[in-house]
N, C-alpha and C. Protein backbone atom coordinates (compact mmCIF):
# COMPACT_ATOMS: atom_id res chain seq x y z
N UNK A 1 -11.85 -134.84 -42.45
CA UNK A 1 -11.37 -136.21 -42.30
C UNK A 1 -9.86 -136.23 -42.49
N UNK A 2 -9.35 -137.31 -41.59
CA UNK A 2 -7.73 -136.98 -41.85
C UNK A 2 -7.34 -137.66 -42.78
N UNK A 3 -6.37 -137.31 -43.35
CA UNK A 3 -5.56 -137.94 -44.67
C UNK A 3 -4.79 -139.13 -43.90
N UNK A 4 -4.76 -139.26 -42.99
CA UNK A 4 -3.50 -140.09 -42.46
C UNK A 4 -4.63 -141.55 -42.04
N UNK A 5 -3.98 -142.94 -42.01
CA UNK A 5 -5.17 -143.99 -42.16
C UNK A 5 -4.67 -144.09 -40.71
N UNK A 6 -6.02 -144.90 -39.87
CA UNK A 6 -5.72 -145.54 -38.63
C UNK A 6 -5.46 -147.15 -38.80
N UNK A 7 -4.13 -147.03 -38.01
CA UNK A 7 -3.62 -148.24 -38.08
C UNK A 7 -4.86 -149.24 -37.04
N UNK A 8 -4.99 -150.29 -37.25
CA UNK A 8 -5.68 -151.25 -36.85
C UNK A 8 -4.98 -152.64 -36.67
N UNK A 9 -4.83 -152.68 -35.28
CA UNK A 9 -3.71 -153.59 -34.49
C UNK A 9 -4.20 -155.19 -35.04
N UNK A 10 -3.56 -156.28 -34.93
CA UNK A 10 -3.82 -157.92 -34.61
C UNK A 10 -4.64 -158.12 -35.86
N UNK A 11 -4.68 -157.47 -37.56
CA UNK A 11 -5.39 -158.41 -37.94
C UNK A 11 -5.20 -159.09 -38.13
N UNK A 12 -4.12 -159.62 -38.92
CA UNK A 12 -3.80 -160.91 -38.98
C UNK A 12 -3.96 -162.37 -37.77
N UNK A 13 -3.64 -161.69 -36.63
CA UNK A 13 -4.20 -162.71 -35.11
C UNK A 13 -6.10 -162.78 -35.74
N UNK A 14 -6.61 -161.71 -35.42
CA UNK A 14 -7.72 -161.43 -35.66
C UNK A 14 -8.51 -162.40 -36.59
N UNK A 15 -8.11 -162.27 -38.08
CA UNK A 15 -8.29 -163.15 -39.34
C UNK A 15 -8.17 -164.42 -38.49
N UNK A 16 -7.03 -164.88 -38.53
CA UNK A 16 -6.56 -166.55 -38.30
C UNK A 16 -7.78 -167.01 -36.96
N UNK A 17 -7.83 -166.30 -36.17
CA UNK A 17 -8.78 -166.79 -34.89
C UNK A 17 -10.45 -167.14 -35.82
N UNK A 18 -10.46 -165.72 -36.61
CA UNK A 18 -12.22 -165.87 -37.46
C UNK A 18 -12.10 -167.29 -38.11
N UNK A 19 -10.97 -167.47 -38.43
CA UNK A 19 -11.40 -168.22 -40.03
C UNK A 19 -11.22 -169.79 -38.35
N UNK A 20 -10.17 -169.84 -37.83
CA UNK A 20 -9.98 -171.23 -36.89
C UNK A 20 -11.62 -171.24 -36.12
N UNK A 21 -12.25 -170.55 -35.80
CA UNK A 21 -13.42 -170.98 -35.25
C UNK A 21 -14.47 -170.97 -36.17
N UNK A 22 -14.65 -170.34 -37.14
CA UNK A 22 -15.84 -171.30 -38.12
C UNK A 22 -16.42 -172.05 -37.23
N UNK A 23 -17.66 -171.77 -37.55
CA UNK A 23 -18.76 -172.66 -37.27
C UNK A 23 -18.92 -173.60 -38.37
N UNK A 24 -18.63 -173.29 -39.41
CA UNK A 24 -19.16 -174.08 -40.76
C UNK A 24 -17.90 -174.90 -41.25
N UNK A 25 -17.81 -176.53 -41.12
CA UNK A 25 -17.01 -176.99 -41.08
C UNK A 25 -17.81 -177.78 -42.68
N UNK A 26 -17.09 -177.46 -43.85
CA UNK A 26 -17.59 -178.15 -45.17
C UNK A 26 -16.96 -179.35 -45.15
N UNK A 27 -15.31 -179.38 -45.18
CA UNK A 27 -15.02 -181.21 -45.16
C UNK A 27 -16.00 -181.77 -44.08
N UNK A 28 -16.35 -182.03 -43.59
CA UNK A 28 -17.39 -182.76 -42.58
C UNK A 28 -18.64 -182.92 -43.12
N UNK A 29 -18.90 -181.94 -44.40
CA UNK A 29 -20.08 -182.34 -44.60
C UNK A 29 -20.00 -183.22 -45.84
N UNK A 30 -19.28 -182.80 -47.40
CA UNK A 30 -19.29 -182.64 -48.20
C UNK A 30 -17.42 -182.35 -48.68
N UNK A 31 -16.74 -183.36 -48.51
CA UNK A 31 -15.41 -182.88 -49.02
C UNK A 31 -15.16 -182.52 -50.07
N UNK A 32 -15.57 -183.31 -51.21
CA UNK A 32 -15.87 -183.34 -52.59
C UNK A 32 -16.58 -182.08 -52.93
N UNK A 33 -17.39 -181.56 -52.37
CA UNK A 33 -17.95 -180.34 -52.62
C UNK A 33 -17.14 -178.78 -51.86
N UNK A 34 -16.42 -179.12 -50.88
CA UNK A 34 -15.36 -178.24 -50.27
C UNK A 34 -14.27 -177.96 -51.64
N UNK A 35 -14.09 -179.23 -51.80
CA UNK A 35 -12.42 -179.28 -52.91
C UNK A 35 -13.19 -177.86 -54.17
N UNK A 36 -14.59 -178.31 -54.33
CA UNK A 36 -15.03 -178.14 -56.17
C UNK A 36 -14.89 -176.20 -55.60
N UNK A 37 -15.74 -176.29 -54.37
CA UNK A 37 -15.77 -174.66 -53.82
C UNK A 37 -14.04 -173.84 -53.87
N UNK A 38 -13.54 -174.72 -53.01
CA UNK A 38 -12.44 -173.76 -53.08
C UNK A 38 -11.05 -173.86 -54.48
N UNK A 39 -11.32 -174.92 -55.35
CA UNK A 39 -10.96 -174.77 -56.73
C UNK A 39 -11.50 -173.83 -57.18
N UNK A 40 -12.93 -173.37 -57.56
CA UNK A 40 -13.37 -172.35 -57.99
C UNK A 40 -12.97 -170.97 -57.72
N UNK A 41 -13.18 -171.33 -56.37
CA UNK A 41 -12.79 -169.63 -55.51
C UNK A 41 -11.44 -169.05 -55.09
N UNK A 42 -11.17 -169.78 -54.61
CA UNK A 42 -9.41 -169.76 -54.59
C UNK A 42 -8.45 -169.95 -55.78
N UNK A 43 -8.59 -170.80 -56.22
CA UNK A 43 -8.24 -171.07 -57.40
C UNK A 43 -8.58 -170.94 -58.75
N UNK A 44 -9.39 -169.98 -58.64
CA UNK A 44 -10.15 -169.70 -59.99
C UNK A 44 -10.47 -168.01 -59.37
N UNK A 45 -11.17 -167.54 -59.91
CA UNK A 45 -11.95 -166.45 -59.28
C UNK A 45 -10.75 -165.60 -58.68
N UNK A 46 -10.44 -166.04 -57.77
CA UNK A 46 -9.42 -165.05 -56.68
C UNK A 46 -8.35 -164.72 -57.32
N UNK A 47 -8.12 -165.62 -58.10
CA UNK A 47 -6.35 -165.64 -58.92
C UNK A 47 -6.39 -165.07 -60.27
N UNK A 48 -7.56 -164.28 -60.77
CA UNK A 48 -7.96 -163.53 -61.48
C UNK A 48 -6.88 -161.88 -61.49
N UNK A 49 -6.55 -161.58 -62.24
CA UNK A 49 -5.75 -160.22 -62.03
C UNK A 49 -5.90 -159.43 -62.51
N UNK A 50 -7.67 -159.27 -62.93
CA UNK A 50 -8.20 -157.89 -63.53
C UNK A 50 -8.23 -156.89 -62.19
N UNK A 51 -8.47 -157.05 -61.30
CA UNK A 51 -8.46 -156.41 -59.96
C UNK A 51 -7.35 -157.13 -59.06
N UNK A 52 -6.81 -156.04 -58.55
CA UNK A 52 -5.81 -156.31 -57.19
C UNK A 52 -6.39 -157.04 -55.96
N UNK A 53 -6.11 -157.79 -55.23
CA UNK A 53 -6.21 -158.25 -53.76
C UNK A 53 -7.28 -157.66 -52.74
N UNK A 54 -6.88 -156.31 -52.91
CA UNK A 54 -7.65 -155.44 -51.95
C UNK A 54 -8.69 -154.91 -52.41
N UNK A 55 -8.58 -154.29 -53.47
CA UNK A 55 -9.80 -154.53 -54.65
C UNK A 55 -11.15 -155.19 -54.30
N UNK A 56 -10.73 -156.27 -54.75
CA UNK A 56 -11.33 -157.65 -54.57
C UNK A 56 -12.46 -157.88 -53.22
N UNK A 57 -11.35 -157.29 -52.38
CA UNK A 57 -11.78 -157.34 -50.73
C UNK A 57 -12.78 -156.04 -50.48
N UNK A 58 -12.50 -154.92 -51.36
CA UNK A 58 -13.52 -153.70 -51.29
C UNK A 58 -14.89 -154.49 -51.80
N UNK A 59 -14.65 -154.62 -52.88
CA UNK A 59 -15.88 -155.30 -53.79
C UNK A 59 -16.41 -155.81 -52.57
N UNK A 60 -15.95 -157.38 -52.15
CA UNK A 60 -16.65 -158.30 -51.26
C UNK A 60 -17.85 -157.65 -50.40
N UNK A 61 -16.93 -156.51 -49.70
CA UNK A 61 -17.80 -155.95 -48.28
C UNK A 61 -18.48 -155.15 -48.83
N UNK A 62 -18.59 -154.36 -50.35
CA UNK A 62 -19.89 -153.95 -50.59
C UNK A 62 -20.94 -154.65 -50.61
N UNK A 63 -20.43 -155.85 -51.10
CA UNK A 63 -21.88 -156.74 -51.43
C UNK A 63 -22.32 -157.46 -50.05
N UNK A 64 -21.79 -157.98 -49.16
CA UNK A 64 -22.00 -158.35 -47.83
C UNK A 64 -22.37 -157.56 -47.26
N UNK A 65 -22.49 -155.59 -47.15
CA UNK A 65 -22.87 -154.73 -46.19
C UNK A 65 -24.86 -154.73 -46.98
N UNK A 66 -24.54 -154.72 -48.45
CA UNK A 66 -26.26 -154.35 -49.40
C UNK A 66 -26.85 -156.12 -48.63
N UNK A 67 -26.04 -156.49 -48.85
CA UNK A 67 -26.62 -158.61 -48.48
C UNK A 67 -27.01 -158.55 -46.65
N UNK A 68 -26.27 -158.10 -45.83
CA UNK A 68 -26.37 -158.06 -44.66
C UNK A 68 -25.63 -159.20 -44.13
N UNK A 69 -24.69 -159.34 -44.34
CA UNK A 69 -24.14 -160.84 -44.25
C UNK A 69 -23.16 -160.34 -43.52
N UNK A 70 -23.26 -160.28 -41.99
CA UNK A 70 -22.08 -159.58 -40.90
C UNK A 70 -20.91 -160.73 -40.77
N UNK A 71 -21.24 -161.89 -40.20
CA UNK A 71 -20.23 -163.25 -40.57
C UNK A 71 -19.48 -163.07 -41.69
N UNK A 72 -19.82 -163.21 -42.77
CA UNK A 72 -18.75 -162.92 -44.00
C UNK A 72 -18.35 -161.71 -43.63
N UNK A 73 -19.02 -160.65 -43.68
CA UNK A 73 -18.54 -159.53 -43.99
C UNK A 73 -16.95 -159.19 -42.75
N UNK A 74 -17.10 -159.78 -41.22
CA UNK A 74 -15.89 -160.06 -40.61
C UNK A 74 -14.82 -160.37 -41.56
N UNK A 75 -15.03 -161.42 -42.03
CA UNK A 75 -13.22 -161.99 -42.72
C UNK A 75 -13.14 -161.23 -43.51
N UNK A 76 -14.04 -160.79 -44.61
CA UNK A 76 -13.51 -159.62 -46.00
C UNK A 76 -13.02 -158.67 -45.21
N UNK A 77 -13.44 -158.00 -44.21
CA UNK A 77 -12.81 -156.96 -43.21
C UNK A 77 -11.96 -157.08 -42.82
N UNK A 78 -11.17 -158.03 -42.07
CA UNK A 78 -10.20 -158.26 -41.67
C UNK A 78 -8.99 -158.60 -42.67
N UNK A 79 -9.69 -159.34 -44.03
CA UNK A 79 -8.83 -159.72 -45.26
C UNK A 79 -8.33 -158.46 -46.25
N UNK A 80 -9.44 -157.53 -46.16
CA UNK A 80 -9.06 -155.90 -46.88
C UNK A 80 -8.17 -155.18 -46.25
N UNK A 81 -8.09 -155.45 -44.70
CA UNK A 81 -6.75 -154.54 -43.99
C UNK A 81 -5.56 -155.66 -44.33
N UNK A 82 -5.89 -156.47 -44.00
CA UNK A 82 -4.41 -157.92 -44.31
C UNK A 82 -3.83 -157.63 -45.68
N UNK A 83 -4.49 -157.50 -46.57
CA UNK A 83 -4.35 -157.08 -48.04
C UNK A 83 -3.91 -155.27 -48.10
N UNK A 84 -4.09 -154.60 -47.29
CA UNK A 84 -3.19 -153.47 -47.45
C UNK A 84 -4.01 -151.70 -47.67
N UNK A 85 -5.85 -152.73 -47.13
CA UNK A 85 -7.10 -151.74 -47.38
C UNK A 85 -6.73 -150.67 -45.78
N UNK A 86 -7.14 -149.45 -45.94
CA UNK A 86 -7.00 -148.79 -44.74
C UNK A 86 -8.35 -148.98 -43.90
N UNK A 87 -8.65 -148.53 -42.84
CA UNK A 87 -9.89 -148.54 -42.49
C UNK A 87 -11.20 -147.67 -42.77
N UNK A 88 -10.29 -146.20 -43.34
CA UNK A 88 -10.84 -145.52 -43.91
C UNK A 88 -11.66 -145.72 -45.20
N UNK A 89 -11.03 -146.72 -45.96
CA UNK A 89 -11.19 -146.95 -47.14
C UNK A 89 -12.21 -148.04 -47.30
N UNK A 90 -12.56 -148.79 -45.83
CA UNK A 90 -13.44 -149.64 -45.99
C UNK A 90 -14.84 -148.93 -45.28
N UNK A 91 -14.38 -147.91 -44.34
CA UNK A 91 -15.79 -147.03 -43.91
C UNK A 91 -16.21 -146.48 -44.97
N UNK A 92 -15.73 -145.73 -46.17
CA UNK A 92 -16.39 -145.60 -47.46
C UNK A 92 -16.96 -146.12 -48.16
N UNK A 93 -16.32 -147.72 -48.25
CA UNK A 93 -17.36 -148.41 -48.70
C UNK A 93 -18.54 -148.97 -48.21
N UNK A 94 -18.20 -148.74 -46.77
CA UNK A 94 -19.57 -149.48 -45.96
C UNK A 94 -20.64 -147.94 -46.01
N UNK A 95 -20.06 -146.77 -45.68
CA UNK A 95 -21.41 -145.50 -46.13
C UNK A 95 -21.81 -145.43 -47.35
N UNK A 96 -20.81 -145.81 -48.39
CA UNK A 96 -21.48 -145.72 -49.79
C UNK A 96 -22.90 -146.97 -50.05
N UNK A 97 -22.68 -147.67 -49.16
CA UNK A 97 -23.82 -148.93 -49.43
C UNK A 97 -25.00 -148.51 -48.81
N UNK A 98 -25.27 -147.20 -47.84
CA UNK A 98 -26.27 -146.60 -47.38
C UNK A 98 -27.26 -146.15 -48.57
N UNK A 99 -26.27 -145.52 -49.88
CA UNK A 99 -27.42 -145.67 -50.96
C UNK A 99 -27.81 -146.58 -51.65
N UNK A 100 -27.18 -147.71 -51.33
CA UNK A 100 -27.92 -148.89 -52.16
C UNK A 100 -28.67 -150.06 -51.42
N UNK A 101 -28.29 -150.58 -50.52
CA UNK A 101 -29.29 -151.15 -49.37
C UNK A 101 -29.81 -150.26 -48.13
N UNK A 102 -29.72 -149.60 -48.29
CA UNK A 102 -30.42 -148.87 -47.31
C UNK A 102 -29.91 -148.50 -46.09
N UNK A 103 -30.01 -147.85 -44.58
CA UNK A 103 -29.50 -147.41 -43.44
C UNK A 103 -29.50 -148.47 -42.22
N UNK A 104 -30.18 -149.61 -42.66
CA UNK A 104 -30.22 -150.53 -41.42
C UNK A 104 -29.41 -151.59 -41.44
N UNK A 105 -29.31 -151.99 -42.59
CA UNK A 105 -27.76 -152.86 -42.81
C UNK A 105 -26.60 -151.87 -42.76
N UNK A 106 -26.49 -151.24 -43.66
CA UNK A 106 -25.28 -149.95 -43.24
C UNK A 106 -25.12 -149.86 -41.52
N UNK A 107 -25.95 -149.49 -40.62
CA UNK A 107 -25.88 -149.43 -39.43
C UNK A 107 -25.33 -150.94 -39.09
N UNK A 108 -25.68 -151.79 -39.50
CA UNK A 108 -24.98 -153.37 -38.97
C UNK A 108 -23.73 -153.73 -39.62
N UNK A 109 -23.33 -152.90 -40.99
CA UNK A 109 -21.96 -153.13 -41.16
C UNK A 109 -21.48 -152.50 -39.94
N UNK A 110 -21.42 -151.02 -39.60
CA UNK A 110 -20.77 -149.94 -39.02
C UNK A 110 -20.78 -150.84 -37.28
N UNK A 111 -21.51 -151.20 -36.91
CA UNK A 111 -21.03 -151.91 -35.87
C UNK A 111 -20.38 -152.98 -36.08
N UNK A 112 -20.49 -153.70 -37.05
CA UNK A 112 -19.29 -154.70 -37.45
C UNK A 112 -17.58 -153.88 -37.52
N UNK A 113 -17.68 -153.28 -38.14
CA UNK A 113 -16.44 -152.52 -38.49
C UNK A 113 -16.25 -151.93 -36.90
N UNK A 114 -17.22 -151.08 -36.21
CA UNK A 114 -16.50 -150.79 -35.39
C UNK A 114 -15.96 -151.98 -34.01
N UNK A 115 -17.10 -152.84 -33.86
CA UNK A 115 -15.99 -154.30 -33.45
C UNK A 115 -14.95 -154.66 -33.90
N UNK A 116 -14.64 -154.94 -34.94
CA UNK A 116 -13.07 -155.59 -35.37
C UNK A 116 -12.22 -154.18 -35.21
N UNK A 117 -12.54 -153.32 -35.89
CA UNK A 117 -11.21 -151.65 -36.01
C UNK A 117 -11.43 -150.77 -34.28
N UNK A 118 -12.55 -150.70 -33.35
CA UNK A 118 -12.45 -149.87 -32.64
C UNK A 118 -12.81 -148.50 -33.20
C-alpha cells in the first residue's frame, strides 16, 4: 500500500451539494426541535476537544458503516476528507468494521466510498 494519500477532488463542492439537497428538511417539521438538535450537536457534542475534527469524523463512519446508514455515512465521508482525513485512512476504517458488523454492510460502505473518492 502506498504511503502517499490519494487526493480526492470537489469535496468541499461535493459536501455543500449533499448537505443543499437533503431530503430531510427539520425546520419544516419541528423548528423548535431542529434548534434543541443542533444546540446539542453542534454546539455541544462537536465542540468537545477531547478528540480532534477528523477524529470525530473517523469515529462517525465507523458507526454508520456497523449501522449501515449509507446517507449519513456520505457527509461524515465527505466531512473526514474536508477535515483533513485521507482516503486511505477512511478505507481502514470502513475494512476494520468488516470485523464488527460484518461483510455486507462493509461491502455497502466500500461502494459508498468508492462513489464519492473513485
Amino acid at each position: 500500500m502506498s504511503t502517499d494519500p490519494a487526493p480526492v477532488s470537489n469535496v468541499g463542492e461535493q459536501l455543500a451539494a449533499l448537505l443543499a439537497n437533503s431530503a430531510f428538511r427539520w425546520e419544516a417539521i419541528d423548528p423548535a426541535w431542529q434548534t434543541l438538535f443542533h444546540d446539542y450537536v453542534g454546539g455541544g457534542m462537536y465542540r468537545r476537544e477531547v478528540l480532534d475534527v477528523k477524529t470525530r469524523n473517523l469515529c462517525a463512519i465507523a458507526a454508520l458503516v456497523v449501522l449501515d446508514r449509507q446517507r449519513a455515512l456520505q457527509k461524515h465521508v465527505l466531512s473526514a476528507l474536508d477535515d483533513g482525513a485521507t482516503r486511505e485512512e477512511i478505507l481502514e476504517v470502513v475494512l476494520q468494521m468488516s470485523v464488527f458488523g460484518g461483510f455486507p454492510v462493509t461491502l455497502s460502505a466500500l461502494e459508498t466510498l468508492r462513489e464519492l473518492t473513485g
